[in-house]
Protein backbone atom coordinates (compact mmCIF):
# COMPACT_ATOMS: atom_id res chain seq x y z
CA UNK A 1 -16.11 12.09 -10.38
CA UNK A 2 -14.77 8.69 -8.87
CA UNK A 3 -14.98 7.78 -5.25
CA UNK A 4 -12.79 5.35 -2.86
CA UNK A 5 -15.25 2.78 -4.06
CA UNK A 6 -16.04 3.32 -7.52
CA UNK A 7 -16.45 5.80 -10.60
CA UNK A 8 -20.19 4.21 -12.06
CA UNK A 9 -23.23 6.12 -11.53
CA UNK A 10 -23.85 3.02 -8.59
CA UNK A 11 -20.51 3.63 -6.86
CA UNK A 12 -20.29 -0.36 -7.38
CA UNK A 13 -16.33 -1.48 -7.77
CA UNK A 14 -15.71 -4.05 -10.09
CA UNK A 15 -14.12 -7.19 -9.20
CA UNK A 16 -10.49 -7.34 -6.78
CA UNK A 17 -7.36 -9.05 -9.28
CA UNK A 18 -6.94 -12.31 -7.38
CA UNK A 19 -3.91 -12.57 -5.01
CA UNK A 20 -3.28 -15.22 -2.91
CA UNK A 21 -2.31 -15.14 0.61
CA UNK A 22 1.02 -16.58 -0.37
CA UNK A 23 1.54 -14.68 -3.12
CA UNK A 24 0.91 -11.36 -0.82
CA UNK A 25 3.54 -12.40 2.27
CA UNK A 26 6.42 -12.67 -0.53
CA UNK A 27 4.86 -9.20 -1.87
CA UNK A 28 5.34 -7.77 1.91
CA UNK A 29 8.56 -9.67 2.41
CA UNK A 30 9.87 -8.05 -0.68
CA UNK A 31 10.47 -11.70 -2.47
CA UNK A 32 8.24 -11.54 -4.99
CA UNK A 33 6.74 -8.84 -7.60
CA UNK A 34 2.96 -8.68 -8.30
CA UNK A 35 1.32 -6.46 -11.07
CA UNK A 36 0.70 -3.19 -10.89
CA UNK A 37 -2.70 -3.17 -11.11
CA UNK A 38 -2.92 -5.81 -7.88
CA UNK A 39 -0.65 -4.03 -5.68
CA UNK A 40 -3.14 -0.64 -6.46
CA UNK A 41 -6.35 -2.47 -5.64
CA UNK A 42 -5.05 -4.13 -2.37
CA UNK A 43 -4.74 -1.31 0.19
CA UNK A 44 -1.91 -3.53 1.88
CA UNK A 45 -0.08 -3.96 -0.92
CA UNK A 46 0.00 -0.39 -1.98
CA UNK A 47 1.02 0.38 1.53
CA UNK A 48 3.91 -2.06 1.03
CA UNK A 49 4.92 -0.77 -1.91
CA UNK A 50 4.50 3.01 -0.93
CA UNK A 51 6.76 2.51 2.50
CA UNK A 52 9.97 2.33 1.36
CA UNK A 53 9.88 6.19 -0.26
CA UNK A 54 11.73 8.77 0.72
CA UNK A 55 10.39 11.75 1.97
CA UNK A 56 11.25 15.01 0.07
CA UNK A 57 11.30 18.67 0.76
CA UNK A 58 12.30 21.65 -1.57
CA UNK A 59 12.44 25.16 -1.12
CA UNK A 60 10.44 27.15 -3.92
CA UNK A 61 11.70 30.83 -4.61
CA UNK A 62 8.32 32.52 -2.36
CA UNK A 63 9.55 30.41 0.57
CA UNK A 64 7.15 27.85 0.52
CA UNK A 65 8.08 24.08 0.39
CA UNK A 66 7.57 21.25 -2.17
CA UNK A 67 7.08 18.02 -0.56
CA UNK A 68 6.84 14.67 -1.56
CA UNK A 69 8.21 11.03 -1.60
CA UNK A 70 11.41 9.66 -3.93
CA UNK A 71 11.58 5.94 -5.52
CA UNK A 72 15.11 4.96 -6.51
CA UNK A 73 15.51 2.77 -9.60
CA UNK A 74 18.72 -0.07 -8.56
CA UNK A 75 21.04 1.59 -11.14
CA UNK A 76 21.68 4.94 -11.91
CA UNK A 77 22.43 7.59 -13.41
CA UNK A 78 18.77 7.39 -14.33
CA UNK A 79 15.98 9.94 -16.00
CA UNK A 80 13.63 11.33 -13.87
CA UNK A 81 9.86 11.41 -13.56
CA UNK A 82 7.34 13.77 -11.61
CA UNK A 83 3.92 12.04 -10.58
CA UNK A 84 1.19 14.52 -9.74
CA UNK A 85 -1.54 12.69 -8.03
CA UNK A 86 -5.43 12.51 -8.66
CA UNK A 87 -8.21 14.53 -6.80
CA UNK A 88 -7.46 12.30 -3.63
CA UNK A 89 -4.16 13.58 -2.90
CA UNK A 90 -0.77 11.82 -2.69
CA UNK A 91 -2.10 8.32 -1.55
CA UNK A 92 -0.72 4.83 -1.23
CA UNK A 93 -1.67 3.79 -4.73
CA UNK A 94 0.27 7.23 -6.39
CA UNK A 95 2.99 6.00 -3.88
CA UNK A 96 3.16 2.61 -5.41
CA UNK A 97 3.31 3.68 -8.65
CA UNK A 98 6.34 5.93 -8.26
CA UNK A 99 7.89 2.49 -6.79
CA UNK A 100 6.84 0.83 -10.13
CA UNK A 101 8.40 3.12 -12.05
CA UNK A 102 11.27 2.98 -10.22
CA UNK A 103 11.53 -1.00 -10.73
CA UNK A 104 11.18 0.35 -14.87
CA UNK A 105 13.99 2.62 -14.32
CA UNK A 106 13.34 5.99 -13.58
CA UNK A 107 13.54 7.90 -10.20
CA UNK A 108 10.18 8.66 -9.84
CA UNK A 109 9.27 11.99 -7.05
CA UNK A 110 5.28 12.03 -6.57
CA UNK A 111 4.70 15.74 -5.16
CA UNK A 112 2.08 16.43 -2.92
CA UNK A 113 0.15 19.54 -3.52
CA UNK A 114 -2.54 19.45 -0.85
CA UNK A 115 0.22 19.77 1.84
CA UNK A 116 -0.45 16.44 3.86
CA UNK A 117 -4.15 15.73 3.15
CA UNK A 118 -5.71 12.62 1.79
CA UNK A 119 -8.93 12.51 1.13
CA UNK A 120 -11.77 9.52 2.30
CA UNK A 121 -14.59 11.49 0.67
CA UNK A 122 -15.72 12.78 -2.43
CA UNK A 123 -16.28 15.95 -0.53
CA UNK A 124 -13.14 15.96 1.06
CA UNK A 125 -11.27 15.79 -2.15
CA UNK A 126 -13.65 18.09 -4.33
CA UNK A 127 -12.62 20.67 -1.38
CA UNK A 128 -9.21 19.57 -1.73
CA UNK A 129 -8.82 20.39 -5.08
CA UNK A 130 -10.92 23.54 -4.92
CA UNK A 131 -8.83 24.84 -2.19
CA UNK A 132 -5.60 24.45 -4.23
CA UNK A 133 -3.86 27.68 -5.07
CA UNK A 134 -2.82 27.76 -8.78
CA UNK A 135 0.23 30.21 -7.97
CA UNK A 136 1.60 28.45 -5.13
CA UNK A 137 0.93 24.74 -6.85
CA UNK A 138 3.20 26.15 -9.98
CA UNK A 139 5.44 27.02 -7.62
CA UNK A 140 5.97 23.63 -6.47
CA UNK A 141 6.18 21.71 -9.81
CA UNK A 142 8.46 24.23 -10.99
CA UNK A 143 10.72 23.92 -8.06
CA UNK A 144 10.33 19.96 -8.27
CA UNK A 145 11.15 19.47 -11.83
CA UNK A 146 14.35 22.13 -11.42
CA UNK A 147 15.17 19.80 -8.16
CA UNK A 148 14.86 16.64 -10.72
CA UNK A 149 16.35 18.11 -13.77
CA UNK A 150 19.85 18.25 -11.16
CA UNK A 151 19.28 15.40 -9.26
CA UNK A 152 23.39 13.86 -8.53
CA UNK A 153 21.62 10.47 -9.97
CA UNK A 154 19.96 11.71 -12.52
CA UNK A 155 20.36 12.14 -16.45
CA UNK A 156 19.13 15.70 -16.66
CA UNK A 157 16.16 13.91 -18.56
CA UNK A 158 12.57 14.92 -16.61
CA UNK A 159 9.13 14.06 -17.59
CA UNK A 160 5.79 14.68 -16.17
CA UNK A 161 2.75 12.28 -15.51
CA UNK A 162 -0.52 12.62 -13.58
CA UNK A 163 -4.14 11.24 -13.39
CA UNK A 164 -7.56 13.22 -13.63
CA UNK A 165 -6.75 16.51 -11.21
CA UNK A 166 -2.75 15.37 -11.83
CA UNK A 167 -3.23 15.10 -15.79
CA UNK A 168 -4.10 18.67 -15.72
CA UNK A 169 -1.46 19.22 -13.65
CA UNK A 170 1.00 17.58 -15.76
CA UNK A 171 0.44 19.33 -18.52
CA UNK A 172 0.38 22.49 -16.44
CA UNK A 173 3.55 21.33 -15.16
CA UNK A 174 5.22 21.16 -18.48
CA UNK A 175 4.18 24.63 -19.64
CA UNK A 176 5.23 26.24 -16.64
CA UNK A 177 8.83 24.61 -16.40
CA UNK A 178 9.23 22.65 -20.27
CA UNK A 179 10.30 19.06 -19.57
CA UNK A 180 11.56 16.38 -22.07
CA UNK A 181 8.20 14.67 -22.56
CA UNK A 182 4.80 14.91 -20.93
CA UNK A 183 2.02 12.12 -20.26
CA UNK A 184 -1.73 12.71 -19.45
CA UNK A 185 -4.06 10.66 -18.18
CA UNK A 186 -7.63 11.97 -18.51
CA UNK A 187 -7.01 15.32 -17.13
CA UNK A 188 -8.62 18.89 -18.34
CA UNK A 189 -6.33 20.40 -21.24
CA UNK A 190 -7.99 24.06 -21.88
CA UNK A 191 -4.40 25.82 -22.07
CA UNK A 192 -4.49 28.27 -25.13
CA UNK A 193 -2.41 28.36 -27.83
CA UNK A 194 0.09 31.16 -26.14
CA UNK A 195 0.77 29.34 -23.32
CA UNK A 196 1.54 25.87 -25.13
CA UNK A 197 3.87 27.40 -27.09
CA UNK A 198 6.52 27.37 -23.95
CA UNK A 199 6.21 23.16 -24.60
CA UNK A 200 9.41 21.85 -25.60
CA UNK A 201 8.79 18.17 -25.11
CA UNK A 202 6.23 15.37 -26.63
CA UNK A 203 3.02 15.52 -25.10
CA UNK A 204 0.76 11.58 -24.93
CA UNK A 205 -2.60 11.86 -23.70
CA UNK A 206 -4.59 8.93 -22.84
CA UNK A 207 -8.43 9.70 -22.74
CA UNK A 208 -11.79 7.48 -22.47
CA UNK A 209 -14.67 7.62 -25.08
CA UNK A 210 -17.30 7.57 -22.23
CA UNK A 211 -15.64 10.29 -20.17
CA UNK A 212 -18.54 13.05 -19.72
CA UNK A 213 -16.09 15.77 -18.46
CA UNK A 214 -12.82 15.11 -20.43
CA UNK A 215 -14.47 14.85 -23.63
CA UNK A 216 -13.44 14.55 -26.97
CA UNK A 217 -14.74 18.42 -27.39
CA UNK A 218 -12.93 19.31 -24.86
CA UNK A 219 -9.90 16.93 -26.34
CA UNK A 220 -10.44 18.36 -30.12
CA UNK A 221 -9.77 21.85 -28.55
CA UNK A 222 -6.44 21.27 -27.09
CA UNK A 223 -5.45 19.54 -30.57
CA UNK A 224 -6.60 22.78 -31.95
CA UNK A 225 -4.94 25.04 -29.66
CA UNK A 226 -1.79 22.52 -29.72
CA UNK A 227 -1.83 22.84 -33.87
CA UNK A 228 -1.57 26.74 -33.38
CA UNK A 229 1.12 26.69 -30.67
CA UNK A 230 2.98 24.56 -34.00
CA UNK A 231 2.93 21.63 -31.78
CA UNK A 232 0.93 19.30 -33.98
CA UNK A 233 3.96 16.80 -34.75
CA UNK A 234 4.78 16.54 -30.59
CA UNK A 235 1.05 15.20 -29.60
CA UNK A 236 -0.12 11.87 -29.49
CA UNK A 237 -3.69 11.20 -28.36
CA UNK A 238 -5.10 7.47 -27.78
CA UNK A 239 -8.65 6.76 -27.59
CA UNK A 240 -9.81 4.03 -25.35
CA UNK A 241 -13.19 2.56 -25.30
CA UNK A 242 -13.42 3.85 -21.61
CA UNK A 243 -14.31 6.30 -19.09
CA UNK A 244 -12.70 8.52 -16.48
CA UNK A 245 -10.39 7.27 -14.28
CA UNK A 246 -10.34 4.01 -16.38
CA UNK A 247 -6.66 3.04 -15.32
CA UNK A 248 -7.67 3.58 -11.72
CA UNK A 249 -8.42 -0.21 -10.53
CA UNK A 250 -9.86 0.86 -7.06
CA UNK A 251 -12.78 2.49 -9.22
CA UNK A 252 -15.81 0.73 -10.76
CA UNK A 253 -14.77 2.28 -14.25
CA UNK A 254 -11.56 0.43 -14.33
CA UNK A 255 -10.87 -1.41 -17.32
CA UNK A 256 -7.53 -3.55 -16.79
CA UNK A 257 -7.07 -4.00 -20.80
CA UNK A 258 -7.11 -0.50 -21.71
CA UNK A 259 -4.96 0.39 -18.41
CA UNK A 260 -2.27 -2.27 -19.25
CA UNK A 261 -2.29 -0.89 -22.79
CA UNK A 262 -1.96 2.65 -21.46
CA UNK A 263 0.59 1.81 -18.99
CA UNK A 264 2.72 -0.14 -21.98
CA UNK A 265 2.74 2.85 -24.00
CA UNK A 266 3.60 5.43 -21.39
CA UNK A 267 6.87 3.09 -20.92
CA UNK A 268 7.45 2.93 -24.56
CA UNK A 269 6.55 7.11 -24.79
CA UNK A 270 9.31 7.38 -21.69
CA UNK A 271 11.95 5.14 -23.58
CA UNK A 272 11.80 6.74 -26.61
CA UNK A 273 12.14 10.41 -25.00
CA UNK A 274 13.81 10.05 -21.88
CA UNK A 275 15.98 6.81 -22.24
């Protein structure tokens, strides 16, 4: 698993992107854009980025809440996304990216299913995740994409995204309430056959070669299981020469080719499906 500091075996991060001071005060002043992967590695930045969301709250049918934060795109009517975020919880960095993808379009809701926390630790976010209740968590992405799929600026177009813990999630997402398309980033995909049937969208996974937990075992048996749902034709799987968490540039197994490749082809994946 990755930590605050780094996915390797030494917990060693890799090398910051450069920014310059001047190029970060017209980041914070909101005069300049920066990429992606920059604003994710500076804490700052990703702060920036993540403050102008909108908080969100939705009522889910056991009367629990949904909660999260909203990115606007500038013109709308617009499709819609749902971010689910990784082990850590909904952090700055899953923040920012809902921004991004609002600048690409889209209005982006990340959803927060460990009710507030963020984790600093390993620990705290293997407990995170273990605490998380699989009936109440449905719940909430079902109730989310039903709040997206009406949104008054939306398209009625909804698709799903997540990372690690939130690739799962995605997918889990999509079963349990069928969206228009589906992305993955290394996350576990062990749903049988009977419950990918209720798919309706294209599903694009992005996995790493190296990855000792999302493997390509693990990988060949959701292609299996997808084949027998007769979902073959909707799945796309890419390969990179990678490991977990490789589009994750505040870990030591990020690789900024094979994340800027992965990020291009979500977009493309989101054009093609969503508009």
């Amino acid at each position: 698993m990755c930590t605050l500091f780094g996915c390797d075996e030494s917990g060693t991060a890799r090398p910051m992107p450069v920014v310059t001071d001047a190029e970060r005060r017209a980041f914070m002043l909101g005069l300049a854009a920066l990429p992606l992967a920059t604003v994710l590695a500076w804490p700052d930045l990703a702060r920036a980025a993540a403050a102008g969301l909108a908080p969100v709250s939705i009522d889910t049918p056991s009367g629990g809440k949904a909660t999260g934060v909203l990115a606007l795109p500038a013109k709308t009517p617009a499709p819609t996304l749902l971010l689910i975020h990784e082990w850590w919880g909904l952090n700055d960095q899953i923040k920012a990216v809902a921004a991004e993808f609002a600048k690409e379009g889209y209005i982006a809701l990340a959803i927060d299913l460990y009710g507030g926390k963020v984790a600093s630790s390993p620990t705290d976010a293997m407990a995170y995740m273990k605490a998380t209740d699989a009936k109440a968590a449905t719940e909430q992405v079902v109730a989310a994409t039903g709040w997206l799929r009406t949104h008054g600026k939306g398209t009625g177009k909804v698709g799903t995204v997540g990372w690690c813990f939130g690739g799962g999630w995605s997918l889990n997402a999509s079963v349990a309430a069928p969206v228009d398309a589906t992305v993955i980033y290394y996350g576990r995909v062990t749903s049988p056959a009977a419950a990918l049937k209720a798919l309706k969208g294209p599903v694009l996974g992005h996995f790493g070669t190296q990855d000792k937990s999302i493997d390509k075992a693990m990988v060949a048996g959701f292609e299996k299981e997808m084949a027998a749902a007769g979902k073959t034709d909707t799945l796309t799987v890419h390969w990179y020469e990678a490991d977990h968490a490789f589009a994750n540039p505040t870990g030591g197994r990020y690789d900024a080719a094979d994340a800027k490749l992965a990020w291009e082809r979500t977009l493309a994946f989101y054009r093609k499906h969503l508009g």
